[in-house]
N, C-alpha and C. Protein backbone atom coordinates (compact mmCIF):
# COMPACT_ATOMS: atom_id res chain seq x y z
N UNK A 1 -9.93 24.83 -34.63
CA UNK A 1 -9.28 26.06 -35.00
C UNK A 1 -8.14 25.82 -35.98
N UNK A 2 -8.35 26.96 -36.85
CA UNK A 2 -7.18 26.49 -38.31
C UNK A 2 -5.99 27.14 -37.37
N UNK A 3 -4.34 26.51 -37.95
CA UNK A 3 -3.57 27.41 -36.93
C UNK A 3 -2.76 28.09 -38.45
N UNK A 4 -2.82 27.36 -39.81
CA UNK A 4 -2.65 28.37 -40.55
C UNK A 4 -2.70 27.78 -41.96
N UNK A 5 -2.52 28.18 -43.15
CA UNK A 5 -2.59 27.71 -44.65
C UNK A 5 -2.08 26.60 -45.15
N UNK A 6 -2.46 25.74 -45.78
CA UNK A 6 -1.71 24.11 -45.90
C UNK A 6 -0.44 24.52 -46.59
N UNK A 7 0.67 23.57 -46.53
CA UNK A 7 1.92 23.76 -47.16
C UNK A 7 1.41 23.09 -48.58
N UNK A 8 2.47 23.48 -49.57
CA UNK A 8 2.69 23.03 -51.26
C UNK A 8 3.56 21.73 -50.71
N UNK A 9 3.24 20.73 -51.63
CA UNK A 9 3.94 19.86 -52.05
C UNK A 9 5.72 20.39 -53.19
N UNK A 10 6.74 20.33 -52.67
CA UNK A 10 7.91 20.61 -52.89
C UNK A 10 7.61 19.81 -54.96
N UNK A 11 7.38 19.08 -54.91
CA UNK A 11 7.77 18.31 -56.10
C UNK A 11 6.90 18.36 -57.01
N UNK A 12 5.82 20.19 -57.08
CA UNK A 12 4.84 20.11 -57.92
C UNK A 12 5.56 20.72 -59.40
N UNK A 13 6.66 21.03 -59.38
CA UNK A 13 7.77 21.89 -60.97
C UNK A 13 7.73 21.18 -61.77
N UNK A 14 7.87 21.68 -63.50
CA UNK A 14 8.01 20.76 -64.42
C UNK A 14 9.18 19.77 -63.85
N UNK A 15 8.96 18.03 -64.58
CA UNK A 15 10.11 17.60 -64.17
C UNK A 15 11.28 17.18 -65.79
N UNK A 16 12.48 17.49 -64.81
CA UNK A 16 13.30 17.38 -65.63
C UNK A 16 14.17 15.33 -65.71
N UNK A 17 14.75 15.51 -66.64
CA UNK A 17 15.64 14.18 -66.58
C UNK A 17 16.78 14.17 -65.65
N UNK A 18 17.24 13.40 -65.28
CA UNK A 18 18.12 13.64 -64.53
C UNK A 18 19.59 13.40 -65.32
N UNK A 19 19.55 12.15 -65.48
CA UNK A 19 20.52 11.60 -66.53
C UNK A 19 20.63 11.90 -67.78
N UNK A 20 21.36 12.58 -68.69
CA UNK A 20 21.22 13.06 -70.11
C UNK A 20 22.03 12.06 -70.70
N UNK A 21 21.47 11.95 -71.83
CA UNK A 21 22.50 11.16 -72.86
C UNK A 21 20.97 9.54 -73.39
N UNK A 22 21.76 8.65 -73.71
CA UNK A 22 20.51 7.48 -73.84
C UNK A 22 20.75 6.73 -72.47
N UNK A 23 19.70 5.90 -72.81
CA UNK A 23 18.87 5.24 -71.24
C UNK A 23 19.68 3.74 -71.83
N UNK A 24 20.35 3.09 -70.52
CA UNK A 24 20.52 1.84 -70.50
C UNK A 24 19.72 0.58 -71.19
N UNK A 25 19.99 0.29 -72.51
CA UNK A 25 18.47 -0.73 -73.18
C UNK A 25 18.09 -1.93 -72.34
N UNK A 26 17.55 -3.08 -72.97
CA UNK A 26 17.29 -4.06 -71.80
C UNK A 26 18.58 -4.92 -72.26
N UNK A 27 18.63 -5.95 -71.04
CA UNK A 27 20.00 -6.59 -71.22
C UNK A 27 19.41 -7.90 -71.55
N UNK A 28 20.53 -8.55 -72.45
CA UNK A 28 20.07 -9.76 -72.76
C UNK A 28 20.83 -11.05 -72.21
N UNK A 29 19.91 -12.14 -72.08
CA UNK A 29 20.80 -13.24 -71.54
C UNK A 29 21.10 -14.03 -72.42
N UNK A 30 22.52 -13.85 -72.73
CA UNK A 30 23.01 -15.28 -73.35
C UNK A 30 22.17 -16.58 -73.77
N UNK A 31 22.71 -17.12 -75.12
CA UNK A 31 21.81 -18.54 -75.23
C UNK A 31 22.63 -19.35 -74.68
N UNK A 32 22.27 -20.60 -74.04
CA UNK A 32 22.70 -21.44 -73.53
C UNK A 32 22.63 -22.99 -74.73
N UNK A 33 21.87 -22.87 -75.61
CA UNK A 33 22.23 -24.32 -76.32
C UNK A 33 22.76 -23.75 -77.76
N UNK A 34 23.53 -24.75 -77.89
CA UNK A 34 24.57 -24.76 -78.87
C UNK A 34 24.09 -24.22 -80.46
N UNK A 35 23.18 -24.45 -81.08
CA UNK A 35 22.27 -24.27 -82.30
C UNK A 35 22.17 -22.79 -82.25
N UNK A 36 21.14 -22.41 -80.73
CA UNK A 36 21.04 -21.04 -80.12
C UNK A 36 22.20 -19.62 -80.42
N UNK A 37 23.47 -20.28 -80.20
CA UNK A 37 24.67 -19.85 -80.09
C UNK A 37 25.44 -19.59 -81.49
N UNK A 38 25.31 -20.69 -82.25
CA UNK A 38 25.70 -20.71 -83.73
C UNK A 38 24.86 -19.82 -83.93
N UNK A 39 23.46 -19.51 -83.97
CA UNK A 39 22.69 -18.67 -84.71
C UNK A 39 23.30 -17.17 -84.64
N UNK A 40 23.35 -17.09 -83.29
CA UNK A 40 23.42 -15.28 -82.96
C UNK A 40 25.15 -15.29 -83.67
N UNK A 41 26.08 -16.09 -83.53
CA UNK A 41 27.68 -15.85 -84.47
C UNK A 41 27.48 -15.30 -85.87
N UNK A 42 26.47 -16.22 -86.23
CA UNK A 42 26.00 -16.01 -87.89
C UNK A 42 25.80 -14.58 -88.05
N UNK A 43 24.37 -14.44 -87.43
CA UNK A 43 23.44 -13.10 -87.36
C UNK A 43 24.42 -11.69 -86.92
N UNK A 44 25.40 -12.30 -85.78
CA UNK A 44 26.02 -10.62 -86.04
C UNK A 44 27.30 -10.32 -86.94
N UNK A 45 27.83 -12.36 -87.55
CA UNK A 45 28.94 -11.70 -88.58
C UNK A 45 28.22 -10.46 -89.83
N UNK A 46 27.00 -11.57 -90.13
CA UNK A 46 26.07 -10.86 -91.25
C UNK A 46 25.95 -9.32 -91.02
N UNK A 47 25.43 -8.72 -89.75
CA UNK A 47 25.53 -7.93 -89.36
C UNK A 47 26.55 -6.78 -89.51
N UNK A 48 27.34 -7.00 -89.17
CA UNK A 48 28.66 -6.80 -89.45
C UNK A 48 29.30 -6.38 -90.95
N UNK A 49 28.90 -7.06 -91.55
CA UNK A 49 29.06 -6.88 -93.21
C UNK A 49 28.14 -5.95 -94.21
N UNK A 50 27.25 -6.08 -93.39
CA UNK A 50 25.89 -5.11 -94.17
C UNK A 50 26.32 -3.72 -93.68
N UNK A 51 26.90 -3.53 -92.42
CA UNK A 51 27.10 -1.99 -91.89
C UNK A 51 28.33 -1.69 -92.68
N UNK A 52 29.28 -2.41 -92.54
CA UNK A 52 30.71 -2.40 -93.78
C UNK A 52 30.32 -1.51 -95.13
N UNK A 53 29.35 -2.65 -95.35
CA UNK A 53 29.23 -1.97 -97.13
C UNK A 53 28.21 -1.19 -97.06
N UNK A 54 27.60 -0.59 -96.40
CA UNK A 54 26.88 0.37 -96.10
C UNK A 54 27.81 1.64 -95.65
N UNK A 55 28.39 1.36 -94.96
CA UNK A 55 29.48 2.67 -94.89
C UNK A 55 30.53 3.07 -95.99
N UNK A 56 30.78 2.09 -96.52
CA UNK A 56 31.95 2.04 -97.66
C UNK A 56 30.88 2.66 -98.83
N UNK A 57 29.43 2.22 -99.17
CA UNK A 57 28.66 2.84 -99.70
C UNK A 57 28.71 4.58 -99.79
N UNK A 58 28.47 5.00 -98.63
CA UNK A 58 28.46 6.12 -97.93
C UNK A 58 29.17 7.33 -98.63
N UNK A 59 30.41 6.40 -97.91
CA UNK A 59 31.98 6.65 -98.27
C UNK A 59 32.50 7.29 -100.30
N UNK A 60 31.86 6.60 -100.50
CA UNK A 60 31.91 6.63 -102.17
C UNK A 60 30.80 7.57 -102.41
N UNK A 61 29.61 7.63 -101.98
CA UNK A 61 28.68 8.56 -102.83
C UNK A 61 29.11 10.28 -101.94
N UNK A 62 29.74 10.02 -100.66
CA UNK A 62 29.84 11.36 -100.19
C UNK A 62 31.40 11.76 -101.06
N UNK A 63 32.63 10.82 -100.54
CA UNK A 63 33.68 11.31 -101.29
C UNK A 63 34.53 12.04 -100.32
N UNK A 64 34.02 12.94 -100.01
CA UNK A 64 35.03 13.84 -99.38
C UNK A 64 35.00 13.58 -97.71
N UNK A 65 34.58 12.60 -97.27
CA UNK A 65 34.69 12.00 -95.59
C UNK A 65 36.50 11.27 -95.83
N UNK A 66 36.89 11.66 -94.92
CA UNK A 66 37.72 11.00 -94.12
C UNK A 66 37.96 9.77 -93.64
N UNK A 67 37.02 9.85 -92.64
CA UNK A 67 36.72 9.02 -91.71
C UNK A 67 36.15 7.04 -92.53
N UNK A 68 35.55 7.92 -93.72
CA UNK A 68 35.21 6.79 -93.50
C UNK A 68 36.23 6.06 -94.66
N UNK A 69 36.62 4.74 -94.94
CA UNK A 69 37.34 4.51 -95.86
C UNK A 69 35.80 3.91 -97.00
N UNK A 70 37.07 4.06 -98.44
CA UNK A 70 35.74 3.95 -99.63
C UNK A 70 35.55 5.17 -100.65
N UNK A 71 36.50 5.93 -100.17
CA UNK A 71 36.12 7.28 -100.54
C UNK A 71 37.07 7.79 -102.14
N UNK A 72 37.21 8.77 -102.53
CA UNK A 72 37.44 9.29 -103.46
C UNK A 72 39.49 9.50 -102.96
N UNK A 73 39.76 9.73 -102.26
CA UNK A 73 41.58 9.35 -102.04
C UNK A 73 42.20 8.05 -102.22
N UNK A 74 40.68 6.57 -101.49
CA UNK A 74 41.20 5.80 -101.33
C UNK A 74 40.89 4.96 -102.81
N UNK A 75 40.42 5.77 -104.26
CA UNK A 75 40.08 5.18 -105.53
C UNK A 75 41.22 5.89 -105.98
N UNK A 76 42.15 6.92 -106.05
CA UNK A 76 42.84 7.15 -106.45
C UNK A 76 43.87 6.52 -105.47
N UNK A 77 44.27 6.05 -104.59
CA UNK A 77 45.30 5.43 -104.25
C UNK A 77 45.65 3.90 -105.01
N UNK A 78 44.35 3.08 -105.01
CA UNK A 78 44.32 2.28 -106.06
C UNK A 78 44.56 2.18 -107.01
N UNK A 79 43.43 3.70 -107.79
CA UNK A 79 44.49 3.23 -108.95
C UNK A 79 45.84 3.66 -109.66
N UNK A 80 46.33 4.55 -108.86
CA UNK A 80 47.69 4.92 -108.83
C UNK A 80 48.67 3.55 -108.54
N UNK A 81 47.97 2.92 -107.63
CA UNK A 81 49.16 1.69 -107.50
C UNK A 81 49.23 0.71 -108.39
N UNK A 82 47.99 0.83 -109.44
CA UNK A 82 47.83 -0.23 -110.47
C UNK A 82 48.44 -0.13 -111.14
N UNK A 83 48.12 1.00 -112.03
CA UNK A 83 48.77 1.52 -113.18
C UNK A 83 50.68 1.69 -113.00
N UNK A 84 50.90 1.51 -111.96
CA UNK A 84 52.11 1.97 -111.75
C UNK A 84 53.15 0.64 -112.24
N UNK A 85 52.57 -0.62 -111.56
CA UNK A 85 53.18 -1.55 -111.96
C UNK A 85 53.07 -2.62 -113.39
């Protein structure tokens, strides 16, 4: 004898994210030999320098940013200080 209609599963709704924003990437482990170690110093000074002049790039073809230095205040601050002396 049936005693009555099967229940729904609670967790059949679209699902949502829970956490908003980005997801934790994978983590990396440290190099342990010395060569290993020199390499990655190199790779993120380099690093480092390419985003520089890439922003300072930026900076100059937009002009009117702030934020970034490179810009059209900081070519007239220059050459205001040149010419001056």
């Amino acid at each position: 004898m049936v005693q009555g209609s099967l229940k729904k599963k609670a967790g059949t709704g679209p699902k949502r994210p829970r956490a908003l924003g980005p997801k934790p990437g994978p983590r990396q482990i440290a190099p342990k030999k010395q060569s290993l170690i020199k390499q990655q110093k190199m790779t993120k000074k380099l690093t480092a320098g390419l985003v520089s002049k890439t922003e300072r790039n930026l900076a100059q073809k937009a002009g009117h940013l702030e934020l970034l230095a490179g810009g059209k205040k900081d070519k007239k601050k220059e050459n205001g200080n040149k010419g001056g002396k």
